[in-house]
Protein backbone atom coordinates (compact mmCIF):
# COMPACT_ATOMS: atom_id res chain seq x y z
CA UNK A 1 -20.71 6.45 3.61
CA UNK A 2 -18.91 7.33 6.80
CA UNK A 3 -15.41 8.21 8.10
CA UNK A 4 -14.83 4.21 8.30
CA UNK A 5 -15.76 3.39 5.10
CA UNK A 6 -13.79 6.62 3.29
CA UNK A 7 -10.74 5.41 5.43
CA UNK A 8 -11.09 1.95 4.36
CA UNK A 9 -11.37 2.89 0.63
CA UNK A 10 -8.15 5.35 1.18
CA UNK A 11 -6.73 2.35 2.52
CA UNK A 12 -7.20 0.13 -0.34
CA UNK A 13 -5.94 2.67 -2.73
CA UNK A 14 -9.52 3.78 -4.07
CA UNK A 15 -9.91 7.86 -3.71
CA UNK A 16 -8.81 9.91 -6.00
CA UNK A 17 -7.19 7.58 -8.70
CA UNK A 18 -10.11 6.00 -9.04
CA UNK A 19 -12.65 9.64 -8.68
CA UNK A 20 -11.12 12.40 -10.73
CA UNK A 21 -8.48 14.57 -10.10
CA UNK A 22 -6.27 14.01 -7.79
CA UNK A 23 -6.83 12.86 -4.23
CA UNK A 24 -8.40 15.76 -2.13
CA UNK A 25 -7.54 16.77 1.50
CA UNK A 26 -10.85 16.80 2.58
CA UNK A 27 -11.84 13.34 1.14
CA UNK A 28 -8.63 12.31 2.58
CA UNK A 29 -9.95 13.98 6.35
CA UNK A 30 -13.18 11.99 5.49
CA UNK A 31 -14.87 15.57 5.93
CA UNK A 32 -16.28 18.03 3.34
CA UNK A 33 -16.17 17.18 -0.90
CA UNK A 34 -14.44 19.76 -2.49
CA UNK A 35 -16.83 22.45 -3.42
CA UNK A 36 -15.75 22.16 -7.27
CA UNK A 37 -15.85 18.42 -8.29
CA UNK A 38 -12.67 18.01 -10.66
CA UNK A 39 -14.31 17.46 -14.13
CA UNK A 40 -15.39 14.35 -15.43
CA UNK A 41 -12.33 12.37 -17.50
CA UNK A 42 -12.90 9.44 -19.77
CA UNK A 43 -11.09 6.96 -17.38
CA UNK A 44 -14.14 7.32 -15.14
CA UNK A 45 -16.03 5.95 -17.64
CA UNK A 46 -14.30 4.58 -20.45
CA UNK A 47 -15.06 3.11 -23.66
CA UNK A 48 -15.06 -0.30 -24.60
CA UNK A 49 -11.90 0.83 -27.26
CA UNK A 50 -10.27 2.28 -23.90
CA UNK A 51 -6.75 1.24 -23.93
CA UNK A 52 -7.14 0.32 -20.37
CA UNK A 53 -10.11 -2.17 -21.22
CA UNK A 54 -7.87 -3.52 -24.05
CA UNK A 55 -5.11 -4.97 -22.14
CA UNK A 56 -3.99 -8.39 -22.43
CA UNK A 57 -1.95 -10.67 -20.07
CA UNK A 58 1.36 -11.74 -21.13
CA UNK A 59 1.46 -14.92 -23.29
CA UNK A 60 4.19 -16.45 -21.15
CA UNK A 61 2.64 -16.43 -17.97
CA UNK A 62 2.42 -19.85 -15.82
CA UNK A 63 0.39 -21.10 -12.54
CA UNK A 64 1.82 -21.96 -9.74
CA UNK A 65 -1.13 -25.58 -9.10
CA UNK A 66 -3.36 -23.89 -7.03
CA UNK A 67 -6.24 -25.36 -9.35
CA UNK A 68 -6.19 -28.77 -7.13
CA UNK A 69 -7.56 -27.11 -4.08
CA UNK A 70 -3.91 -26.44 -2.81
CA UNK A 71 -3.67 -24.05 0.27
CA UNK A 72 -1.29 -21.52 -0.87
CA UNK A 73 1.63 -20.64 1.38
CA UNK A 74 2.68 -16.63 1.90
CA UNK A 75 5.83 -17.34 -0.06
CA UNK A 76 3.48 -18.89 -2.88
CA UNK A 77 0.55 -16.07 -2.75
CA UNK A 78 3.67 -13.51 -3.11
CA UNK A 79 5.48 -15.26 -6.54
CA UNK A 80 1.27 -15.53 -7.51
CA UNK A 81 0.07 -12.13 -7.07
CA UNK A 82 -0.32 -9.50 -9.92
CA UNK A 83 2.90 -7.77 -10.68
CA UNK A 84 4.70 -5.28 -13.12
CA UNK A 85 4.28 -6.56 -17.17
CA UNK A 86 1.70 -9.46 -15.90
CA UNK A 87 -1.16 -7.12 -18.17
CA UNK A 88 0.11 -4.74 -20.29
CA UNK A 89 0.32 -1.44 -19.40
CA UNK A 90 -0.31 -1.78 -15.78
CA UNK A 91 1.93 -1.65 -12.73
CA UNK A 92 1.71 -3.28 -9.55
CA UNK A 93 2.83 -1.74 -6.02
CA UNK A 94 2.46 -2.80 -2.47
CA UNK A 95 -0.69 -1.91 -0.44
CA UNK A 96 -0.89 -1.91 2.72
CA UNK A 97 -3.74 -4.10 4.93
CA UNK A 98 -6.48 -2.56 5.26
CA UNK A 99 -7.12 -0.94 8.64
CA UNK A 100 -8.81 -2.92 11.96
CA UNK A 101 -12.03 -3.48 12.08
CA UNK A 102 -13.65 -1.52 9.59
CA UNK A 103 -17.50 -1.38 8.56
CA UNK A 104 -20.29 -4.45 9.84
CA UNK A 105 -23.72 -4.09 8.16
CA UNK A 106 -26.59 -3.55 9.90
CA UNK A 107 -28.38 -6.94 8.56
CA UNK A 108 -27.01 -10.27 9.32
CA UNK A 109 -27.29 -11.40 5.71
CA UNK A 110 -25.40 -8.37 4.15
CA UNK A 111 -22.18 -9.22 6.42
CA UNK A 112 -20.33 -10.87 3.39
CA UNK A 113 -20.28 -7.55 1.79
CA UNK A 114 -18.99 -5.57 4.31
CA UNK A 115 -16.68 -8.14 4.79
CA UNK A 116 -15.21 -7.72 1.34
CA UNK A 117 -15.39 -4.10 1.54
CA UNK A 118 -13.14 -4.23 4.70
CA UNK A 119 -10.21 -5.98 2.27
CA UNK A 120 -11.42 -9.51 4.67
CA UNK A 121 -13.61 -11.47 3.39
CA UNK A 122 -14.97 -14.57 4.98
CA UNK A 123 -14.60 -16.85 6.03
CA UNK A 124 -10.86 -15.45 7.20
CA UNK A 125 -8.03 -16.45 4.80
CA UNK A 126 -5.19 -18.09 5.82
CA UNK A 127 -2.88 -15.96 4.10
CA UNK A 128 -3.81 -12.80 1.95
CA UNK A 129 -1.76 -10.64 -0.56
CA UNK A 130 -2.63 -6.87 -1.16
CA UNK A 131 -1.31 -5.22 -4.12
CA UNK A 132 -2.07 -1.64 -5.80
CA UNK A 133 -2.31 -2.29 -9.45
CA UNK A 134 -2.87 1.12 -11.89
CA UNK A 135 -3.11 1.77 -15.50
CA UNK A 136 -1.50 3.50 -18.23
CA UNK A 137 -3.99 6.35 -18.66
CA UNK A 138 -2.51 8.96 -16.23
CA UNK A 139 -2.06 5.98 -13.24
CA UNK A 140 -5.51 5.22 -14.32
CA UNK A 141 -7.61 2.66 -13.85
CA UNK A 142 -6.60 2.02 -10.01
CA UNK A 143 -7.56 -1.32 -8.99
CA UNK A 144 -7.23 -2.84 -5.75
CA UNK A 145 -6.23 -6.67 -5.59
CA UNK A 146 -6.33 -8.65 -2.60
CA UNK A 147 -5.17 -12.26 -3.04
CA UNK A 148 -6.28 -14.81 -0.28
CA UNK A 149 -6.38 -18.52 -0.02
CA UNK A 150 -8.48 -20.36 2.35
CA UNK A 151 -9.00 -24.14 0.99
CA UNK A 152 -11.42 -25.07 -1.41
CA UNK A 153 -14.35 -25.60 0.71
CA UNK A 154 -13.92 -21.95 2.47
CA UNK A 155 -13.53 -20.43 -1.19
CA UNK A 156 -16.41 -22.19 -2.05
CA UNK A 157 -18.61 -20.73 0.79
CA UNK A 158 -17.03 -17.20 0.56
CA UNK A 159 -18.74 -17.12 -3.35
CA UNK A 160 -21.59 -18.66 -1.69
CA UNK A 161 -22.33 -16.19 0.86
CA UNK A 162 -21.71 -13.22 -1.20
CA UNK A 163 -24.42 -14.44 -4.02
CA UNK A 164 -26.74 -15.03 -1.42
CA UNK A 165 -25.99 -10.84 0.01
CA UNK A 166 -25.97 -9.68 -3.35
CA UNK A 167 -29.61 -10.77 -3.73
CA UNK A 168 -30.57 -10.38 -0.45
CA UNK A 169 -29.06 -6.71 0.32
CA UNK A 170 -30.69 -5.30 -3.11
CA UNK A 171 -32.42 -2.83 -1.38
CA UNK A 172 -29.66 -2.05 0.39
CA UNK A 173 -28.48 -1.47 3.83
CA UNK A 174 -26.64 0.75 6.73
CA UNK A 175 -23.27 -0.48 8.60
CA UNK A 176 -21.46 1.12 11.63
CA UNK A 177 -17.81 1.23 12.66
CA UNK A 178 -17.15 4.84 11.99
CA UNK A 179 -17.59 8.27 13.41
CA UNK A 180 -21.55 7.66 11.41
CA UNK A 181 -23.41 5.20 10.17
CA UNK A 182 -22.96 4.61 6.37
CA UNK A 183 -25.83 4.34 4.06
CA UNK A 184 -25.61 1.29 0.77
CA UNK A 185 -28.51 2.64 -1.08
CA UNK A 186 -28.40 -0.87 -3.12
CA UNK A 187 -26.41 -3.66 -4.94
CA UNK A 188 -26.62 -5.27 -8.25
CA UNK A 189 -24.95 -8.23 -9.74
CA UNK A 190 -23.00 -7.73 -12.88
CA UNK A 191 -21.62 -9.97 -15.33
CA UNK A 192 -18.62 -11.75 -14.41
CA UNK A 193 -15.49 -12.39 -16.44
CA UNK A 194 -15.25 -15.95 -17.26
CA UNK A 195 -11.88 -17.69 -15.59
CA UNK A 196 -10.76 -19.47 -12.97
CA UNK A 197 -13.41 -22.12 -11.35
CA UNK A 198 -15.83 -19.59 -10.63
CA UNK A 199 -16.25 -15.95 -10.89
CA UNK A 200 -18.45 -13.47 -9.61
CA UNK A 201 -18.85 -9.41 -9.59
CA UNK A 202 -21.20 -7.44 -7.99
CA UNK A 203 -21.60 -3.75 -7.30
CA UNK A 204 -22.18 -1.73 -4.03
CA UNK A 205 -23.32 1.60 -4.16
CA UNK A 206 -22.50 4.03 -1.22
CA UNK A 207 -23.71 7.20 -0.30
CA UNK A 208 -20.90 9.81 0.47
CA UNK A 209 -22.65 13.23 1.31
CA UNK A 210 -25.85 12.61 -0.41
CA UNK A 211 -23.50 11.41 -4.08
CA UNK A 212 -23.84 7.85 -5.16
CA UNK A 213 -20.05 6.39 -5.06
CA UNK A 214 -20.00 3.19 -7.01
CA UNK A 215 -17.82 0.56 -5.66
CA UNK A 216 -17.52 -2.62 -7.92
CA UNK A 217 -15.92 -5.93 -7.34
CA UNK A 218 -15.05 -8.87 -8.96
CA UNK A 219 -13.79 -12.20 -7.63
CA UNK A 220 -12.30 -15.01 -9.53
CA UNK A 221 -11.55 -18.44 -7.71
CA UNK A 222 -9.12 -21.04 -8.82
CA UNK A 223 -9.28 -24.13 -6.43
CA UNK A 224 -8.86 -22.76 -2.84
CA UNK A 225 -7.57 -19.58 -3.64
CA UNK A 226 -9.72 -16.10 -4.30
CA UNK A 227 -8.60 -13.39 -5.86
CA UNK A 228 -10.50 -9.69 -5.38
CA UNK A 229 -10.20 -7.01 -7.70
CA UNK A 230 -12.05 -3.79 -6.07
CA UNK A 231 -12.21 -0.06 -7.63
CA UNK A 232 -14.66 2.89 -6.81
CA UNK A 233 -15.67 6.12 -8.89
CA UNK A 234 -15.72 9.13 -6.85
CA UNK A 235 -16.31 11.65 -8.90
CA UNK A 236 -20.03 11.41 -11.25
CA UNK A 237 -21.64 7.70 -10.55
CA UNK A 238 -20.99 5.79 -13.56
CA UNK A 239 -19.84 2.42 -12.82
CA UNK A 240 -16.12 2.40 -13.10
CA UNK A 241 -14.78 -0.68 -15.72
CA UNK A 242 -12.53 -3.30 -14.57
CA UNK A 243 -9.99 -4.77 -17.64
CA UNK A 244 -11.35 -8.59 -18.15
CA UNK A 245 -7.53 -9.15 -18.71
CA UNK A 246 -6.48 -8.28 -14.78
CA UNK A 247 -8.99 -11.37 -13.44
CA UNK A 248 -7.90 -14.03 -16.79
CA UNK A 249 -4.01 -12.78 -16.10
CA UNK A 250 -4.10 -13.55 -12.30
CA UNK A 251 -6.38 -17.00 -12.95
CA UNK A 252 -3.86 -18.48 -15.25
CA UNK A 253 -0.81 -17.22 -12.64
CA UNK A 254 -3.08 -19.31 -10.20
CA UNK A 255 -3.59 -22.14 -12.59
């Protein structure tokens, strides 16, 4: 992984939280890992029993009829989006957009994923939410969320395209748009959490100074509308876990 892809991972909230310790200055320069890795913690990798994997939605929560194939205003993505007491235990903050331009695979076919990886995926939303959501376990898990409507028939070919790269881009793949080009060693699908319409998750691994960084994402879709859910591990290459609760909590706010 390059400068742009480190940046764009910074930018979506991913270093650090999502690694070990705490965020490091040279991770945050996009230069040299710290010479001692901070030690391995069980929110990298946690159990099934993990409080964090054990969260549940509140019971009261109600959609907002996106479900029709509605095209969400702003105003409508904002009262939508994740926020504080939605899931127990977790808190939800602004994020800012992700930087311009970000990463573009090297292979025509594995564009969708750099797409998603740049917090755009495609085709273009018409209006998109970002959100920092993190857990109870020391601000732990930290998720990224990026909430984006684009018509049912868009939504439909976003989930499209991104199978079709998932199974294409196996082997993986480079990209450009930073200071060097980055290096995907491979992707794999995983299982996805049923809700919504349709739901997907896949991950990417990178390769940040010869150390596999696992980046997973899922996506649920309710009508026109997708939401993203995006976190990384940093810090020893276990695939980081993603509470089922986050995707079935924002699904039924989309309902």
């Amino acid at each position: 992984m390059g400068l742009a892809a480190v940046t764009a991972a910074l930018a979506l909230g991913l270093i650090g939280a999502c690694g070990g310790g705490e965020q490091s200055d040279a991770k945050e320069a996009g230069s040299e890992a710290p010479a001692t890795p901070p030690p391995a913690t069980s929110s990298a990798t946690p159990s099934p029993a993990a409080p964090s994997l054990a969260a549940t939605p509140r019971p009261d929560l109600t959609g907002i009829g996106a479900s029709g194939g509605k095209v969400l205003t702003q105003g409508e993505l904002d009262r939508a989006v994740l926020a504080d007491g939605d899931v127990s235990g977790f808190t939800s903050g602004p994020m800012d957009a992700p930087p311009p331009g970000g990463e573009t695979a090297d292979r025509s076919e594995c564009l969708p994923l750099t797409a998603v990886l740049n917090g755009k995926p495609e085709p273009l939303a018409k209006a998109v939410a970002y959100r920092q959501l993190v857990g109870p376990e020391n601000d732990r898990p930290a998720v990224s969320e990026f909430l984006t409507t684009h018509g049912t028939r868009d939504a439909s070919t976003l989930f499209n395209r991104l199978r079709a790269a998932v199974t294409a881009c196996a082997d993986g793949f480079t990209a450009s748009g930073g200071d060097s080009p980055s290096k995907y060693p491979g992707v794999k699908p995983l299982s996805p959490v049923k809700a919504g319409d349709d739901a997907l998750a896949y991950q990417l691994t990178g390769d940040f100074e010869g150390d596999p960084v696992p980046l997973v994402f899922h996506l649920v879709r309710v009508g026109g509308t997708v939401a993203t859910f995006y976190t990384a591990n940093f810090e020893n290459g276990a695939t980081p876990q993603l509470p089922p609760a986050l995707l079935t909590a924002q699904a039924t706010k989309l309902m």
